[in-house]
N, C-alpha and C. Protein backbone atom coordinates (compact mmCIF):
# COMPACT_ATOMS: atom_id res chain seq x y z
N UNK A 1 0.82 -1.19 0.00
CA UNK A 1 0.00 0.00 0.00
C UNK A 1 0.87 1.26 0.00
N UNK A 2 1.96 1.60 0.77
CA UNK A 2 2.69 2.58 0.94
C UNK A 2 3.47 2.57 -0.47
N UNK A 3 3.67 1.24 -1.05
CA UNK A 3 4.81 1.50 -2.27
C UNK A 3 3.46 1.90 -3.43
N UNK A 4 2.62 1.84 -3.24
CA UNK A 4 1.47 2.12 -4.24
C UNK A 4 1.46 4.11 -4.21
N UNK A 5 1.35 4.33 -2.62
CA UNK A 5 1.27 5.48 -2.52
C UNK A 5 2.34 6.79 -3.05
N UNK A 6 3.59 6.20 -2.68
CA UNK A 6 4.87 6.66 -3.22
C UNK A 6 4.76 6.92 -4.54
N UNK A 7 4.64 5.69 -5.69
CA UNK A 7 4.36 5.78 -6.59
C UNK A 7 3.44 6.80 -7.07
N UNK A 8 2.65 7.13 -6.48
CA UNK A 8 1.44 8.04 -7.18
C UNK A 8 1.94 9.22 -6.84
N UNK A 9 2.47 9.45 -6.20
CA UNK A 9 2.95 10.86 -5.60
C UNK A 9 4.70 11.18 -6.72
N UNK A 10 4.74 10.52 -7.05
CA UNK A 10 6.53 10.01 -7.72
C UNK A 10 5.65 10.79 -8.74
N UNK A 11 4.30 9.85 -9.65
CA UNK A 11 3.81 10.62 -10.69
C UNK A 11 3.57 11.60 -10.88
N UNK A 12 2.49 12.06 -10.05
CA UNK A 12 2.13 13.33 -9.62
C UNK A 12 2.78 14.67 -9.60
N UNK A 13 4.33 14.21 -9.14
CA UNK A 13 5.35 15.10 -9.27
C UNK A 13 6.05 15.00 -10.20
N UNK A 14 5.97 14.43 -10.89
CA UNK A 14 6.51 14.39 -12.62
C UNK A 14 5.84 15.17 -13.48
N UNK A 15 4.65 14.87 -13.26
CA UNK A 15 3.36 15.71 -13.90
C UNK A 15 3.44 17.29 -13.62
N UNK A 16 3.67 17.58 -12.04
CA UNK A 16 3.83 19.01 -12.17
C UNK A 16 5.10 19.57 -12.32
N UNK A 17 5.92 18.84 -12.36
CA UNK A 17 7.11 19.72 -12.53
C UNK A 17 7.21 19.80 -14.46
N UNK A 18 6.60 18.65 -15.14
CA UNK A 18 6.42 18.60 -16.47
C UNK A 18 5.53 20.26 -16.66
N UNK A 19 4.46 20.56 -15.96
CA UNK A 19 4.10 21.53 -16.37
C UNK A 19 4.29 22.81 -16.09
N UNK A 20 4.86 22.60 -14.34
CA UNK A 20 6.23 23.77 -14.27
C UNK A 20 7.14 24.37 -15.58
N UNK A 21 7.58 23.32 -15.92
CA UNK A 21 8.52 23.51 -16.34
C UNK A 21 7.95 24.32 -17.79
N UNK A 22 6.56 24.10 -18.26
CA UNK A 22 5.99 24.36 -20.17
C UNK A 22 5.85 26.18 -19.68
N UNK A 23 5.32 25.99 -18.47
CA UNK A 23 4.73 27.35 -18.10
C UNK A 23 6.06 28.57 -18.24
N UNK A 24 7.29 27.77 -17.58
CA UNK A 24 7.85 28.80 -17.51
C UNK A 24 8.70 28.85 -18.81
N UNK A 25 8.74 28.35 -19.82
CA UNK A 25 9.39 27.92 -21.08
C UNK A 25 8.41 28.94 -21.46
N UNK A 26 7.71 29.25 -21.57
CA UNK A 26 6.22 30.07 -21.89
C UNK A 26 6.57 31.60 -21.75
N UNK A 27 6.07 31.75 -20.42
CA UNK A 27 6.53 32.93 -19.54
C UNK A 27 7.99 33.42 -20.47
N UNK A 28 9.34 32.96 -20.47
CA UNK A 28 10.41 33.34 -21.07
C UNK A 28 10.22 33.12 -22.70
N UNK A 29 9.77 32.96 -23.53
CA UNK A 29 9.26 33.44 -24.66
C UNK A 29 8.49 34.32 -24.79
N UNK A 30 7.48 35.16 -23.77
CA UNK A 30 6.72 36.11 -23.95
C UNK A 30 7.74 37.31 -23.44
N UNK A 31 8.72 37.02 -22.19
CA UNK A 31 9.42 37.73 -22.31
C UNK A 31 10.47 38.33 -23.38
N UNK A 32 10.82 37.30 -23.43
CA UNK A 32 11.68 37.58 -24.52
C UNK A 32 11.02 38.58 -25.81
N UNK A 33 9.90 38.24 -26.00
CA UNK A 33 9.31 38.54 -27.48
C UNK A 33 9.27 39.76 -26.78
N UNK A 34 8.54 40.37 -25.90
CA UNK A 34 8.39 41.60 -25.10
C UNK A 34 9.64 42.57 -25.16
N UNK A 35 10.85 42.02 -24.97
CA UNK A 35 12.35 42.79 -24.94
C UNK A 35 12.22 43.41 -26.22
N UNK A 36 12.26 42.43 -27.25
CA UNK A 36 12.67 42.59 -28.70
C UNK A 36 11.39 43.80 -29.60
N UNK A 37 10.35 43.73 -28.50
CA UNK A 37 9.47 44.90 -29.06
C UNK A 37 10.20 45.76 -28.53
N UNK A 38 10.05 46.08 -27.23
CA UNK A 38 11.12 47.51 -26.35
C UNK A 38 12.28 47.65 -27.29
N UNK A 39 13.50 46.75 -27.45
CA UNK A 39 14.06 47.02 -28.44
C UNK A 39 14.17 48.34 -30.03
N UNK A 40 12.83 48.40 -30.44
CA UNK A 40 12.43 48.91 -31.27
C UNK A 40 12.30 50.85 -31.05
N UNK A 41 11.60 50.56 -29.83
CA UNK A 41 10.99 51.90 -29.11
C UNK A 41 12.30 52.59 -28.41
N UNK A 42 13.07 52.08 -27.79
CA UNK A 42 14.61 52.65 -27.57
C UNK A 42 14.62 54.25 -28.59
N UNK A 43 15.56 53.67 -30.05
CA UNK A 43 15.33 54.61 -30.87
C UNK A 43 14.72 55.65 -30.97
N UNK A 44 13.66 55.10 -30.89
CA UNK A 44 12.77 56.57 -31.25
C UNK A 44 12.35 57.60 -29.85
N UNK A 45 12.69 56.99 -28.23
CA UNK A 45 12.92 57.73 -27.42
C UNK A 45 13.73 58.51 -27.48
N UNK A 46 15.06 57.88 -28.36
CA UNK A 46 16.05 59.00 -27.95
C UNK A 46 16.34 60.21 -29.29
N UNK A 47 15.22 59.66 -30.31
CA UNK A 47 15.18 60.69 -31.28
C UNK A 47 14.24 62.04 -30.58
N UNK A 48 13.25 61.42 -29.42
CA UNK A 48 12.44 62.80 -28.52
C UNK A 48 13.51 63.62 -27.75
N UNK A 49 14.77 63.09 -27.46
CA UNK A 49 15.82 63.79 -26.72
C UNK A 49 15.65 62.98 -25.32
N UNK A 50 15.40 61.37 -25.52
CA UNK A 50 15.91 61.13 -24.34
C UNK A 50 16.68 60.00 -24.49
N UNK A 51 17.98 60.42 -23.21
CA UNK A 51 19.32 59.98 -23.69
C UNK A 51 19.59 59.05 -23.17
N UNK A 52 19.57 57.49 -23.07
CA UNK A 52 19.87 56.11 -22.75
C UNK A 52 21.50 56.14 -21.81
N UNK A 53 21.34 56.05 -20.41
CA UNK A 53 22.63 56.09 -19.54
C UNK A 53 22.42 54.93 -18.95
N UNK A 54 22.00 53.62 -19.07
CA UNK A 54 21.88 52.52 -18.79
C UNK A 54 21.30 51.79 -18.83
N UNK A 55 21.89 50.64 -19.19
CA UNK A 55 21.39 49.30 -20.05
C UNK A 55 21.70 48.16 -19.47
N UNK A 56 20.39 47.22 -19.02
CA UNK A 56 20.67 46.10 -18.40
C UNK A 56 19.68 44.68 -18.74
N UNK A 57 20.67 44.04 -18.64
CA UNK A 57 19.59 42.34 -18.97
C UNK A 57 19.97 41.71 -17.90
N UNK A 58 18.45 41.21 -17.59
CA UNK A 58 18.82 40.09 -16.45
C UNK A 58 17.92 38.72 -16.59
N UNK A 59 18.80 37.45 -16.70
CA UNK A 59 18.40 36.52 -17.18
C UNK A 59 17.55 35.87 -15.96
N UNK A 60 16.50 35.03 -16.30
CA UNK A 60 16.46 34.01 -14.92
C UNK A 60 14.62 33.38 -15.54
N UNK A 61 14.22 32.67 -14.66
CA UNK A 61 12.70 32.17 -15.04
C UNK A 61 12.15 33.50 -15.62
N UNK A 62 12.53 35.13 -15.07
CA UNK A 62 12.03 36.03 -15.75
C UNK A 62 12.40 36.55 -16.34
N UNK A 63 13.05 36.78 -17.40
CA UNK A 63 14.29 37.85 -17.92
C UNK A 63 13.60 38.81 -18.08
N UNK A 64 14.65 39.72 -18.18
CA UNK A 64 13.95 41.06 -17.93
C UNK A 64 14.95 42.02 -18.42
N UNK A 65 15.16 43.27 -18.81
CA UNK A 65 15.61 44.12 -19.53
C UNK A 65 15.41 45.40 -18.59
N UNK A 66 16.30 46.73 -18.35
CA UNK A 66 16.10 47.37 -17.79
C UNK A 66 17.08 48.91 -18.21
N UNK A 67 16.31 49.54 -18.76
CA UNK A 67 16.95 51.06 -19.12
C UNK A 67 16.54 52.05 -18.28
N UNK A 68 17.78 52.69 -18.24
CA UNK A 68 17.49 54.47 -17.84
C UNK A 68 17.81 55.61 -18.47
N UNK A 69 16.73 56.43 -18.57
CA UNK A 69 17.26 57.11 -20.16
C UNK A 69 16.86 58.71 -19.65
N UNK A 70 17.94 59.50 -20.14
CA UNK A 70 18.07 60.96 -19.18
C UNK A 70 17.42 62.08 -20.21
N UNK A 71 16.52 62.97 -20.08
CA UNK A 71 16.23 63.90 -20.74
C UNK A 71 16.61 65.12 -19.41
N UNK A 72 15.70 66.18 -20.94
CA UNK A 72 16.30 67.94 -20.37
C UNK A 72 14.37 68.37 -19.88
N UNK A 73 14.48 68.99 -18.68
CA UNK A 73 13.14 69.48 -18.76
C UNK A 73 12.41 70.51 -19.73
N UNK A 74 13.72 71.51 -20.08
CA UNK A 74 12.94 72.45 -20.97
C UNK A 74 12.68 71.71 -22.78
N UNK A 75 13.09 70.28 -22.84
CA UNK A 75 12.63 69.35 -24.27
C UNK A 75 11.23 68.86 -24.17
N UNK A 76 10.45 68.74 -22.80
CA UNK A 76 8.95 68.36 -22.45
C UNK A 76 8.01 68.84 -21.55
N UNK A 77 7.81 70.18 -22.41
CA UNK A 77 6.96 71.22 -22.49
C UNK A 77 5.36 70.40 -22.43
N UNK A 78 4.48 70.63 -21.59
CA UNK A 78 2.95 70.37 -22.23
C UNK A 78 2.66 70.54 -23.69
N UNK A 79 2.98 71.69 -24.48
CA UNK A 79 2.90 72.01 -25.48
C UNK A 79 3.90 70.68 -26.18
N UNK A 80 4.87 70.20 -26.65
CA UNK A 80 6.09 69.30 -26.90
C UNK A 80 5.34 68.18 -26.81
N UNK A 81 4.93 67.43 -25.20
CA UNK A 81 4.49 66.14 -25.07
C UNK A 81 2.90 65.86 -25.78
N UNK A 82 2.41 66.85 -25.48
CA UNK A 82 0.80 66.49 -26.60
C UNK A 82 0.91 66.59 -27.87
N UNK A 83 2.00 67.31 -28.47
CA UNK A 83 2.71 66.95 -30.27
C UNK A 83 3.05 65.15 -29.94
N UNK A 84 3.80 64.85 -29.27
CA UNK A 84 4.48 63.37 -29.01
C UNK A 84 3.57 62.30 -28.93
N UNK A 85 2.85 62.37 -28.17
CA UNK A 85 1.85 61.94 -27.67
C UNK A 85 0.58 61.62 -28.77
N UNK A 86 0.48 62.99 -29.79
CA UNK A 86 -0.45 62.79 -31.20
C UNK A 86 0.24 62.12 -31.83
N UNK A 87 1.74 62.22 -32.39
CA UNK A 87 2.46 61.64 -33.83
C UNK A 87 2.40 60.37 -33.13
N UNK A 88 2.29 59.85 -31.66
CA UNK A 88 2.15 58.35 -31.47
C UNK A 88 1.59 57.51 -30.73
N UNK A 89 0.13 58.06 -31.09
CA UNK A 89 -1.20 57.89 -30.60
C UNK A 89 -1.53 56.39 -30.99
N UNK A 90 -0.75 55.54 -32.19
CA UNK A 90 -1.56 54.20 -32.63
C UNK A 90 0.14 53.23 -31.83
N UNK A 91 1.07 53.85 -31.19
CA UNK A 91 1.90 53.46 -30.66
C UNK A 91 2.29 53.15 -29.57
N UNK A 92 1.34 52.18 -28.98
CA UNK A 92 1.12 52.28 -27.54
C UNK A 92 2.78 52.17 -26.59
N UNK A 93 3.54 51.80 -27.11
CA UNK A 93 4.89 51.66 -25.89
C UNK A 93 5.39 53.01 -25.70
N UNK A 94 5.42 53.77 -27.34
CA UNK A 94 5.74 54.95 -27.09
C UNK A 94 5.10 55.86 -26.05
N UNK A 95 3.84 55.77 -26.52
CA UNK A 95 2.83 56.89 -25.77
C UNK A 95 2.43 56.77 -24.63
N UNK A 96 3.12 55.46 -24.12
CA UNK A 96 3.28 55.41 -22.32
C UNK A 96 4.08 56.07 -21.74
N UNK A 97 5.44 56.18 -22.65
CA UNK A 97 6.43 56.55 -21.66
C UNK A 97 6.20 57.87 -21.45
N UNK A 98 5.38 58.10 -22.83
CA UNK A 98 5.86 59.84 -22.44
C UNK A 98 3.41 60.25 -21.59
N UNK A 99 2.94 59.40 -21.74
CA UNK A 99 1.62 59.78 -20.69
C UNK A 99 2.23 59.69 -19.22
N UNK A 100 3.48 58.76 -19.10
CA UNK A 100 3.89 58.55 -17.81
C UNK A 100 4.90 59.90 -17.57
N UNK A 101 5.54 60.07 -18.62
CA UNK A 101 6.37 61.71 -18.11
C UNK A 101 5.24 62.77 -17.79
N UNK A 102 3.88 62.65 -18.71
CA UNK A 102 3.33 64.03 -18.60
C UNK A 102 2.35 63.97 -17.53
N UNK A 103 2.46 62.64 -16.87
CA UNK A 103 1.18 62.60 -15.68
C UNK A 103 2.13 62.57 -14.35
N UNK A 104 3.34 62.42 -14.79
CA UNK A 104 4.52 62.99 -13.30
C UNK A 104 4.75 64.24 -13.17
N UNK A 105 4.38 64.86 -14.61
CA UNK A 105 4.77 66.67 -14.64
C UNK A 105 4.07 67.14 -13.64
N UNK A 106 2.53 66.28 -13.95
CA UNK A 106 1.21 67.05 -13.92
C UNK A 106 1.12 67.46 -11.91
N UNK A 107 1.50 66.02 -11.56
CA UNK A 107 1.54 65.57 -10.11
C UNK A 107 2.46 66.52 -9.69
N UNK A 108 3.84 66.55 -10.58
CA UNK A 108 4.94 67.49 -9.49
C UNK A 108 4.45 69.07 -9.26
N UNK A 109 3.77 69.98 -10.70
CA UNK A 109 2.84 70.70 -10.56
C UNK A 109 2.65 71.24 -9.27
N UNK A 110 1.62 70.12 -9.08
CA UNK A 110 0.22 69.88 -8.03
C UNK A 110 1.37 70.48 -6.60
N UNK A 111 2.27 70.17 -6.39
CA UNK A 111 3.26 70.21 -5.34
C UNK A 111 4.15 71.31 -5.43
N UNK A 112 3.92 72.19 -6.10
CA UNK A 112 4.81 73.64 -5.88
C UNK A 112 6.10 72.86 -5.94
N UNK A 113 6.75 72.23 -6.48
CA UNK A 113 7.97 71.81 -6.14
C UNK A 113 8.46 72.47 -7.16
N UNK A 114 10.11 72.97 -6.83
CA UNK A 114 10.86 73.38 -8.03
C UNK A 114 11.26 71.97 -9.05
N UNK A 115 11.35 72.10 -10.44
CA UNK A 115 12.06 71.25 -10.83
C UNK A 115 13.20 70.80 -10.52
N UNK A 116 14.20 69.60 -10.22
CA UNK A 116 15.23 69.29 -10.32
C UNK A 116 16.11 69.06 -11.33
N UNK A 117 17.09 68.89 -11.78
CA UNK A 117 17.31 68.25 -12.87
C UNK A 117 17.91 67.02 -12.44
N UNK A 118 17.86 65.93 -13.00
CA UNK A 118 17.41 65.70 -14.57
C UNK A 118 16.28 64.85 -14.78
N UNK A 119 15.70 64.96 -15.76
CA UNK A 119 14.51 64.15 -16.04
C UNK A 119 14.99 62.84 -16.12
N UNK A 120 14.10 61.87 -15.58
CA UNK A 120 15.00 60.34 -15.56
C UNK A 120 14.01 59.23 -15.96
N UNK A 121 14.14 58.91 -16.82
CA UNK A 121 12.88 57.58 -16.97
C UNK A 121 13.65 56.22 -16.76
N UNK A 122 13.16 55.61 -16.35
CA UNK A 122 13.49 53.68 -16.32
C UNK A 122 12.37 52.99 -16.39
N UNK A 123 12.74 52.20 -17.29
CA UNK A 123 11.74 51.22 -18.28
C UNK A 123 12.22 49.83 -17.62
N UNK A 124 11.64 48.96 -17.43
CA UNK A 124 11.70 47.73 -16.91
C UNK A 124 10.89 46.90 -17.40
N UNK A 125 11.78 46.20 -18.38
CA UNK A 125 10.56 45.06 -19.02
C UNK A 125 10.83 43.75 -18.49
N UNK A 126 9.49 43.63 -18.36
CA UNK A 126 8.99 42.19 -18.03
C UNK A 126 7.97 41.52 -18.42
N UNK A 127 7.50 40.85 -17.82
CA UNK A 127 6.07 39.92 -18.36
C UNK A 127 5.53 41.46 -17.98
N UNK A 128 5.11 41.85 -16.77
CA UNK A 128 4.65 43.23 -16.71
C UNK A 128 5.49 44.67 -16.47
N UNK A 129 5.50 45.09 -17.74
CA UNK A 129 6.36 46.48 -17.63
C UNK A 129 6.54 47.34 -16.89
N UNK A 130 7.28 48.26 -16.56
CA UNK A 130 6.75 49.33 -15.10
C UNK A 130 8.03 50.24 -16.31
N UNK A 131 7.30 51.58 -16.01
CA UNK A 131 7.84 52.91 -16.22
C UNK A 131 7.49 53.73 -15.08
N UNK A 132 9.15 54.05 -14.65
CA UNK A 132 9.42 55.21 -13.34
C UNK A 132 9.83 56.78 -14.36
N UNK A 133 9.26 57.48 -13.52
CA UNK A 133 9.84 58.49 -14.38
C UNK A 133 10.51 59.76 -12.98
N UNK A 134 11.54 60.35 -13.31
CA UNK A 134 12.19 60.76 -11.39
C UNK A 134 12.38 62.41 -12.62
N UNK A 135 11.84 63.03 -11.45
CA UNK A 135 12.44 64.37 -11.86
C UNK A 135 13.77 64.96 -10.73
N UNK A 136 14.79 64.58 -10.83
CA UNK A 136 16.04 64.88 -10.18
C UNK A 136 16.39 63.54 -9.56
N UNK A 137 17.70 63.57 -9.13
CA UNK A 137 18.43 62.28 -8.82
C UNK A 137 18.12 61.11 -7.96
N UNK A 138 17.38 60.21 -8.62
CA UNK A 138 16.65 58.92 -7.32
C UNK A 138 17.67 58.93 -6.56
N UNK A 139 17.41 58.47 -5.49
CA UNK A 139 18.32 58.42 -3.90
C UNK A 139 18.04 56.69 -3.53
N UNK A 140 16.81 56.32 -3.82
CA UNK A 140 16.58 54.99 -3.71
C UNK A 140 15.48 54.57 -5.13
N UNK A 141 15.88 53.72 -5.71
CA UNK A 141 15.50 53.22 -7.06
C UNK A 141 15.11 51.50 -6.52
């Protein structure tokens, strides 16, 4: 009875680690395919004037990709980002980064704060993307 039980449990765990294993074979092809779009959008950030100061890949069940890319405040004007924002309205990676610059403007605004310099975006791709956008020097990232 016990060598019956073993057995089923021996299977059982073959079975999930078999599908462990498809899922995350999965997961790292969507990543991957995900990088190689970002890939694309790079370029044309830094044709808006923002300037790529670091570049990182990190391999593992998640790979993941990770830039930081430096602009000037007086290049993203309200006036500037809603031109950006129209020429790449059917472009959704583009027109995040920069709804995410112009909805951090909007917030710092709201806060009487002086600007700092420098404008700082980091893009972090993954299965789910995250865009930070820092107006003066992160202290903790």
């Amino acid at each position: 009875m016990i060598d019956k039980i073993k057995k089923t449990l021996r299977e059982a765990s073959d079975i999930i680690k078999d599908q462990a294993s498809n899922i995350s074979e999965g997961a790292k092809e969507r990543s991957y395919k995900l990088i190689e779009e970002w890939l694309e959008v790079f370029p044309k950030l830094e044709i808006y004037g923002l300037e790529i100061t670091s570049f990182a890949m990190g391999v593992g069940l998640n790979p993941s990709l990770e830039v930081e890319l430096k602009g000037n405040h007086k290049d993203f004007g309200p006036e500037r980002l809603e031109k950006i924002l129209e020429e790449n309205k059917t472009n959704t990676t583009v027109s995040s980064v920069f709804k995410t610059i112009k909805t951090t403007y909007k917030l710092h605004r709201r806060i009487y704060a002086t600007l700092s310099d420098p404008l700082i975006v980091q893009v972090k791709i993954r299965l789910s993307p995250e865009i930070k956008v820092f107006i003066g020097q992160p202290l903790i990232t």
